[in-house]
Protein backbone atom coordinates (compact mmCIF):
# COMPACT_ATOMS: atom_id res chain seq x y z
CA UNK A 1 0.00 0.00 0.00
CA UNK A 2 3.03 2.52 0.69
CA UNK A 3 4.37 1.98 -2.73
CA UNK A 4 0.95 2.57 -4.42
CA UNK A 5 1.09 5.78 -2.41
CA UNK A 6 3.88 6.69 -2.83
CA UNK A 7 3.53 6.00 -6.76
CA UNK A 8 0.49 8.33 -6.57
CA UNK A 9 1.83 10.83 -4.72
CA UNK A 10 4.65 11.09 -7.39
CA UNK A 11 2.19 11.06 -10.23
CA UNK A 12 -0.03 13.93 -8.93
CA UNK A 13 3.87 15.83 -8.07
CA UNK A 14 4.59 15.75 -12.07
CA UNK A 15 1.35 16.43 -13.30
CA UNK A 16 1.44 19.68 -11.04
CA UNK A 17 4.85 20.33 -12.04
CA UNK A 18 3.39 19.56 -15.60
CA UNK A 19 0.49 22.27 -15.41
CA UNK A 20 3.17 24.91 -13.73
CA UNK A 21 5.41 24.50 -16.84
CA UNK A 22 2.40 25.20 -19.33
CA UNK A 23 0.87 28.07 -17.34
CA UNK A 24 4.89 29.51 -17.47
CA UNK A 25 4.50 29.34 -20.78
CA UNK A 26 0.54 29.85 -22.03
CA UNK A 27 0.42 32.95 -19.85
CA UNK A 28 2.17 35.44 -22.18
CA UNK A 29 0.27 34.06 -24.98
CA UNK A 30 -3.14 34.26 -23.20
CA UNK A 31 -2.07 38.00 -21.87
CA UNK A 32 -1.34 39.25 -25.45
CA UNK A 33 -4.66 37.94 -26.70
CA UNK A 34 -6.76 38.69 -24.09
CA UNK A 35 -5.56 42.36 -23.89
CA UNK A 36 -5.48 42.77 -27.57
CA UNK A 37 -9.10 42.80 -27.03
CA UNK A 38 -9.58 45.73 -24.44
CA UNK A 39 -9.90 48.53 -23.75
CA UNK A 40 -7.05 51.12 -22.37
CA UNK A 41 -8.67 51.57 -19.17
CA UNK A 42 -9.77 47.46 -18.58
CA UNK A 43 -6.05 46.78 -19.36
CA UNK A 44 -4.88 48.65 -16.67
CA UNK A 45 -7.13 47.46 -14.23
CA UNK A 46 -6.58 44.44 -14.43
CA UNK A 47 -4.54 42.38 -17.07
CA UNK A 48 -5.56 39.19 -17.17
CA UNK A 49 -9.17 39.62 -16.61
CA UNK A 50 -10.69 38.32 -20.36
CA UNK A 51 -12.33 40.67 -22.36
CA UNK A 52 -15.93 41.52 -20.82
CA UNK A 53 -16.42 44.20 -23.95
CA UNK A 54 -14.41 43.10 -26.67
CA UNK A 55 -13.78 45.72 -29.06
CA UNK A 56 -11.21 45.91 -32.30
CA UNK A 57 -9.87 49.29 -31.70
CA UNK A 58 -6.43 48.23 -30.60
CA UNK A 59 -6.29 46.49 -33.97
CA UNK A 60 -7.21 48.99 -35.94
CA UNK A 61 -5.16 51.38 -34.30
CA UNK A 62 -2.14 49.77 -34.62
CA UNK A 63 -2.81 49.35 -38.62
CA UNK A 64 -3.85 53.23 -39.02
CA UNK A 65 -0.82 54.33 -37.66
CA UNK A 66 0.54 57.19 -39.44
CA UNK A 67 4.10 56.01 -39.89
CA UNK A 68 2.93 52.44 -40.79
CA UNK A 69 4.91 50.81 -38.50
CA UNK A 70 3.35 47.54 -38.45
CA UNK A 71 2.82 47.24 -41.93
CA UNK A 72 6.83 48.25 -42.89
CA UNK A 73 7.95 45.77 -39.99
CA UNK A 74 5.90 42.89 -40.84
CA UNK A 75 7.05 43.54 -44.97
CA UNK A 76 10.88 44.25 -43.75
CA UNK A 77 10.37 40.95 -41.46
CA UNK A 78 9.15 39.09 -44.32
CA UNK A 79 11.80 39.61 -46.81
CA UNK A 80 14.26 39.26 -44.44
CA UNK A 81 13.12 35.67 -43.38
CA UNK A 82 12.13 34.48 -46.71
CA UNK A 83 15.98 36.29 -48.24
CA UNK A 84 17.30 33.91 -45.10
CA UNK A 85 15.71 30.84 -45.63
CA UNK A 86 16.28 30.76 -49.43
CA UNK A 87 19.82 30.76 -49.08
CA UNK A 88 20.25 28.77 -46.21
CA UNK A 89 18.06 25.83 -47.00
CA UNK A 90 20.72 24.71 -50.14
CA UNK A 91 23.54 25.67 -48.45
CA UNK A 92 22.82 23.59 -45.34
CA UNK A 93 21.55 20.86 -47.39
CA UNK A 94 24.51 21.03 -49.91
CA UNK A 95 26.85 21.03 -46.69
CA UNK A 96 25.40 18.37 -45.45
CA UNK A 97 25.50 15.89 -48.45
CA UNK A 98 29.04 16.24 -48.36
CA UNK A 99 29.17 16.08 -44.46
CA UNK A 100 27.10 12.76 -44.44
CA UNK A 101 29.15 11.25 -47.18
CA UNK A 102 32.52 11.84 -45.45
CA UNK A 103 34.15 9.14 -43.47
CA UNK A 104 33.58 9.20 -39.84
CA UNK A 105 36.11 11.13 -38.44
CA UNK A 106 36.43 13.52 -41.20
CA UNK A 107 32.73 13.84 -40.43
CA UNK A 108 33.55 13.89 -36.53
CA UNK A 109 35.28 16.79 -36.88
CA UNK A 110 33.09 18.76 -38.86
CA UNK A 111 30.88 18.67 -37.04
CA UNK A 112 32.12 19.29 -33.58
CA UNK A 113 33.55 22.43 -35.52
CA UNK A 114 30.05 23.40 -36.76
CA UNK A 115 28.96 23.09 -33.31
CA UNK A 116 30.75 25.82 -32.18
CA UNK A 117 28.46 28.41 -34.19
CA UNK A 118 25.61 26.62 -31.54
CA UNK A 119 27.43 26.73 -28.32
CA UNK A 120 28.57 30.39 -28.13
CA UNK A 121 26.01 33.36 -27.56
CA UNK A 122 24.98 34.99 -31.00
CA UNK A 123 25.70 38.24 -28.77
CA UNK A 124 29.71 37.32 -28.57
CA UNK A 125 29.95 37.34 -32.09
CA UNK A 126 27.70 40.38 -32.32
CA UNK A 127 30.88 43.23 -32.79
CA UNK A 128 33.03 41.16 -34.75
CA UNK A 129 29.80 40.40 -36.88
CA UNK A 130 28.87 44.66 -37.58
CA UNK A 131 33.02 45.05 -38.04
CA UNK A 132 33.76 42.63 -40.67
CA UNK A 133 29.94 43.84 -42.39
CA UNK A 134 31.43 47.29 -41.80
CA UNK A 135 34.48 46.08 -43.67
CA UNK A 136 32.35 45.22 -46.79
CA UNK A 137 30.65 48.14 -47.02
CA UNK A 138 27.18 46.13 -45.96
CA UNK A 139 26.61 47.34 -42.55
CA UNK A 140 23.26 49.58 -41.80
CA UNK A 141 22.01 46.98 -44.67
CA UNK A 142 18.97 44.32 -45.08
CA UNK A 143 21.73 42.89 -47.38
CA UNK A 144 24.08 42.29 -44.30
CA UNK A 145 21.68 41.55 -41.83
CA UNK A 146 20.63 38.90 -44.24
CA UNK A 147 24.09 37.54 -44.83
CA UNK A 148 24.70 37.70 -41.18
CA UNK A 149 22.07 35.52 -40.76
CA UNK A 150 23.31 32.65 -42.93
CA UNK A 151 26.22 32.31 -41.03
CA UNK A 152 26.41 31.39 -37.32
CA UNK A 153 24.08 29.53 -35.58
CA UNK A 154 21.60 29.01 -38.02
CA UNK A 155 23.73 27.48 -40.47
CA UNK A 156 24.94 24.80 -37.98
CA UNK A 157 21.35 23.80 -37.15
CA UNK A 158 20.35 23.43 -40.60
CA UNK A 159 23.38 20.84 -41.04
CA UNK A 160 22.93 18.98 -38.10
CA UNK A 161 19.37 18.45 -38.83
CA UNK A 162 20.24 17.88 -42.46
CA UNK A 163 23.12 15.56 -41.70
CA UNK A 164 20.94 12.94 -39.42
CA UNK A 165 18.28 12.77 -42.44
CA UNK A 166 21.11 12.26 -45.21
CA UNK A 167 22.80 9.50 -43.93
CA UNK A 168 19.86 7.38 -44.13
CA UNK A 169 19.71 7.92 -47.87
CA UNK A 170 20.99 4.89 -49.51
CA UNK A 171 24.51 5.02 -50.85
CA UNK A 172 23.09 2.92 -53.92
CA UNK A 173 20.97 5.20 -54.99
CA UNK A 174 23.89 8.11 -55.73
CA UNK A 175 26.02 5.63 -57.20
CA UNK A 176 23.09 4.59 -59.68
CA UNK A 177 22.33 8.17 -60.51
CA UNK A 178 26.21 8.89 -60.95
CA UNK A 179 26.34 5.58 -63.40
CA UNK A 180 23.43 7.05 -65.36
CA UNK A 181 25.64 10.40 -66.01
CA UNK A 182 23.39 12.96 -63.11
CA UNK A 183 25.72 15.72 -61.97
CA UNK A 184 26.40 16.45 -58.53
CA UNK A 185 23.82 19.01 -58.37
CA UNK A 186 21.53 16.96 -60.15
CA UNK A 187 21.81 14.31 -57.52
CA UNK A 188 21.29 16.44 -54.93
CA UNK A 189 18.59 18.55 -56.12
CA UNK A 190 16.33 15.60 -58.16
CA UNK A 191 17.22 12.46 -55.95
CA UNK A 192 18.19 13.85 -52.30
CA UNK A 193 16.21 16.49 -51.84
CA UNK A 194 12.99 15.06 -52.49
CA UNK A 195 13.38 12.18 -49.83
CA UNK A 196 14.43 14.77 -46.98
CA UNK A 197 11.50 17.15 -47.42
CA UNK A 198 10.51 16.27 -43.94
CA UNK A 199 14.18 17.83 -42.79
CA UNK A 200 13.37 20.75 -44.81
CA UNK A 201 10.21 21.29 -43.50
CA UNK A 202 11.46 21.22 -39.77
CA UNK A 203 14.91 23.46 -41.00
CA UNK A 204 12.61 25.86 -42.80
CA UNK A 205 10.08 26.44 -39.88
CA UNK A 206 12.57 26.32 -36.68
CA UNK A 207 15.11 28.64 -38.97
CA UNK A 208 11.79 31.41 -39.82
CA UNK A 209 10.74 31.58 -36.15
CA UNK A 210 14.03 32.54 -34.58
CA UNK A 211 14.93 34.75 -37.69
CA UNK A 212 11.67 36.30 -37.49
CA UNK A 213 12.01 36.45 -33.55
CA UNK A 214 15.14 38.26 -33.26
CA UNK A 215 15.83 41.11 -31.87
CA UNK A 216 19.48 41.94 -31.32
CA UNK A 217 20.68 41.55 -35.30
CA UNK A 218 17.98 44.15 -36.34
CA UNK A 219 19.11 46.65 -34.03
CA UNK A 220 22.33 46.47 -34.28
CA UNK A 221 23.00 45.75 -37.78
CA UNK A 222 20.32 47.69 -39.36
CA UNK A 223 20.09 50.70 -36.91
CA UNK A 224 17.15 52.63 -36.19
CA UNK A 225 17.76 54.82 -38.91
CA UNK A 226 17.64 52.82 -42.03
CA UNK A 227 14.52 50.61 -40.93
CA UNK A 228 13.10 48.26 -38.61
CA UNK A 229 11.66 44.41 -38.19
CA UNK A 230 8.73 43.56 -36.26
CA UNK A 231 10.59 43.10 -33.57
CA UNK A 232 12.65 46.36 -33.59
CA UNK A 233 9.11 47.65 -34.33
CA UNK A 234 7.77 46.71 -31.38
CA UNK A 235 10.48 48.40 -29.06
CA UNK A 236 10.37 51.66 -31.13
CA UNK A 237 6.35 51.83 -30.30
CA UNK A 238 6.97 51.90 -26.42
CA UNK A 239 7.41 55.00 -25.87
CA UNK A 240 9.72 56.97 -22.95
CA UNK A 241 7.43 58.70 -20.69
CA UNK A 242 4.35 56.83 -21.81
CA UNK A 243 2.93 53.98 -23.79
CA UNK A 244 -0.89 52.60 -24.99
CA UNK A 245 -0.59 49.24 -24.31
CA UNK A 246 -3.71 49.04 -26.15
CA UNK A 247 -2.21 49.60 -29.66
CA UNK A 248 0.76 47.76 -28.32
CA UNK A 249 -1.00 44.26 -27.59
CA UNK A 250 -2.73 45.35 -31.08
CA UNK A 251 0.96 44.95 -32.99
CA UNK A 252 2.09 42.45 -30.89
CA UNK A 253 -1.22 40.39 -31.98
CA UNK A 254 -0.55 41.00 -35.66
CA UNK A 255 2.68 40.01 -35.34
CA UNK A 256 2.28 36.65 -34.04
CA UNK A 257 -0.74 35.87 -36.32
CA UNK A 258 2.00 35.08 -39.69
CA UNK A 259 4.07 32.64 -37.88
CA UNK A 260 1.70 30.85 -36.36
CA UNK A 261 -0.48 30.55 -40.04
CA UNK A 262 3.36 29.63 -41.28
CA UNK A 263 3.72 27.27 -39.03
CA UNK A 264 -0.26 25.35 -39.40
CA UNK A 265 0.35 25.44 -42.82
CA UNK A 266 3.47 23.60 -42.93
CA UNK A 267 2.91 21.07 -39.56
CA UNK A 268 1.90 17.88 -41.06
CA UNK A 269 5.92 18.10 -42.66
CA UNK A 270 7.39 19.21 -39.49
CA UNK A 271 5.27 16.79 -37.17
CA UNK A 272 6.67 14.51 -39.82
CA UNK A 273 10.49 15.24 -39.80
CA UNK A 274 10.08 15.36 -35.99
CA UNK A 275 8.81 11.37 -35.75
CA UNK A 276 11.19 10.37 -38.72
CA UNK A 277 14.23 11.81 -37.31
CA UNK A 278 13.38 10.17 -33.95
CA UNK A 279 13.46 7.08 -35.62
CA UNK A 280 16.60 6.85 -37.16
C-alpha cells in the first residue's frame, strides 16, 4: 500500500509540475490575446481579466498608424526571413551531403567544428559580426543583416538536422544516378532532396521563427535609422514617458498571427520530420 502511495503521490507531483510548466508558458500568450481585445482603461485594471467588452480598436489602431509601423515591420520581417531561408536551406543541405558522405572522423570533426556556431552566444559574435559587415561596405544593410544571418548559428542547425536525415539515404541510390551520367547538383537537387523534405520542413520552420524572432541583429546591424523588423518595431512603439498598451497588444497580436499561419500550414511536414528523425 506505501508503494501505491507513494507511486500516486509522485504522479499527482509531475502532473502539477506539468500544469506549472504550461501556465509559465501559455500565460504570455493568453495576456497578449486577451488584452489585444480591451480597452485602455480594462487593461490597466486588471490584465488578465478576459475581455468583458471586446472591441477591435487596438487592432485597428495599430494598422492606421501614421508612420505604418506595423505594416513596414511585418514587410521588412518578411523579406528578411524568406531572403534567409532561401539561401540557407541549399547551403545547409549542400553542406550536409558532403558532411554525411565523409568518413567518420572527417565527419567527426566537422561537425564538432560546426557546433561551435551553436554553443557560443549569438551576442559574442555580435561586434566582430557589424566590423567585418562594416568592412564590406554592408553594414546599416537588409543585405548584411541577411548575410549575417546565414552564417552562425543558423547554419549549424540546418546541417545537423540535415546531416541525421542524409545519412539514411541509400549510398546505392547516388552511385546509380552517378552511373546514369546525373551531376552532382543533379543528384542532390532531383534524388536527395525530395526524400528529406521532412528535414526541410522542420529546418525551414525552426530557422523562420528565430529569424523572425530576433531582436538583437535588427538593431544592431540595421540601426534605427535605415529601418526596422517587427521586432525592432515593437520596441520603437513603447514609448519613454508613456505607452498605450492598447495599440501595443494590437501589434504584438498581428505580429504573431504570420508565424503561427506559417507554421499550421506547414505542420503535417514538421510533425513529420520530428517522428522520422526520432526514428533513425
Amino acid at each position: 500500500m506505501s508503494n501505491e502511495r507513494a507511486t500516486r503521490y509522485g504522479n499527482r507531483l509531475r502532473l502539477l509540475a506539468a500544469a506549472v510548466v504550461i501556465l509559465v508558458f501559455v500565460s504570455p500568450i493568453y495576456v497578449t490575446i486577451v488584452n489585444a481585445f480591451k480597452s485602455e482603461d480594462d487593461i490597466r485594471a486588471n490584465p488578465a481579466a478576459p475581455p468583458l467588452h471586446p472591441t477591435l480598436a487596438n487592432l485597428t489602431t495599430a494598422i492606421n498608424r501614421p508612420d505604418e509601423l506595423l505594416q513596414a515591420g511585418l514587410r521588412n520581417s518578411l523579406i528578411v526571413v524568406a531572403c534567409s531561408i532561401v539561401l540557407l536551406i541549399p547551403l545547409t543541405s549542400i553542406f550536409s551531403l558532403y558532411v554525411s558522405r565523409r568518413r567518420t572522423r572527417a565527419r567527426a570533426a566537422l561537425l564538432a567544428l560546426l557546433a561551435a556556431g551553436l554553443m557560443i552566444p549569438p551576442q559574442v559574435v555580435l561586434l566582430p559580426t557589424i566590423q567585418i559587415l562594416t568592412a564590406v561596405g554592408l553594414d546599416h544593410s537588409y543585405p548584411g543583416l541577411i548575410l549575417s544571418n546565414v552564417a552562425g548559428g543558423y547554419f549549424s542547425f540546418g546541417v545537423f538536422v540535415y546531416t541525421g536525415f542524409m545519412r539514411s539515404v541509400p549510398d546505392e541510390i547516388i552511385e546509380a544516378a552517378r552511373l546514369d551520367g546525373a551531376s552532382g547538383l543533379r543528384i542532390w537537387w532531383s534524388i536527395v532532396m525530395p526524400l528529406v523534405r521532412p528535414a526541410t520542413a522542420t529546418v525551414a520552420i525552426f530557422l523562420s521563427l528565430w529569424i523572425w524572432n530576433d531582436f538583437l541583429n535588427p538593431l544592431f546591424i540595421l540601426g534605427p535609422l535605415t529601418g526596422q523588423t517587427i521586432t525592432t518595431g515593437l520596441y520603437l512603439s513603447v514609448g519613454q514617458y508613456q505607452t498605450s498598451f492598447g495599440q501595443l497588444f494590437g501589434i504584438m497580436f498581428l505580429a504573431g498571427v504570420i508565424p503561427v499561419a506559417g507554421y499550421l500550414f506547414m505542420q503535417k511536414h514538421f510533425v513529420a520530420g520530428l517522428t522520422q528523425g526520432s526514428s533513425k
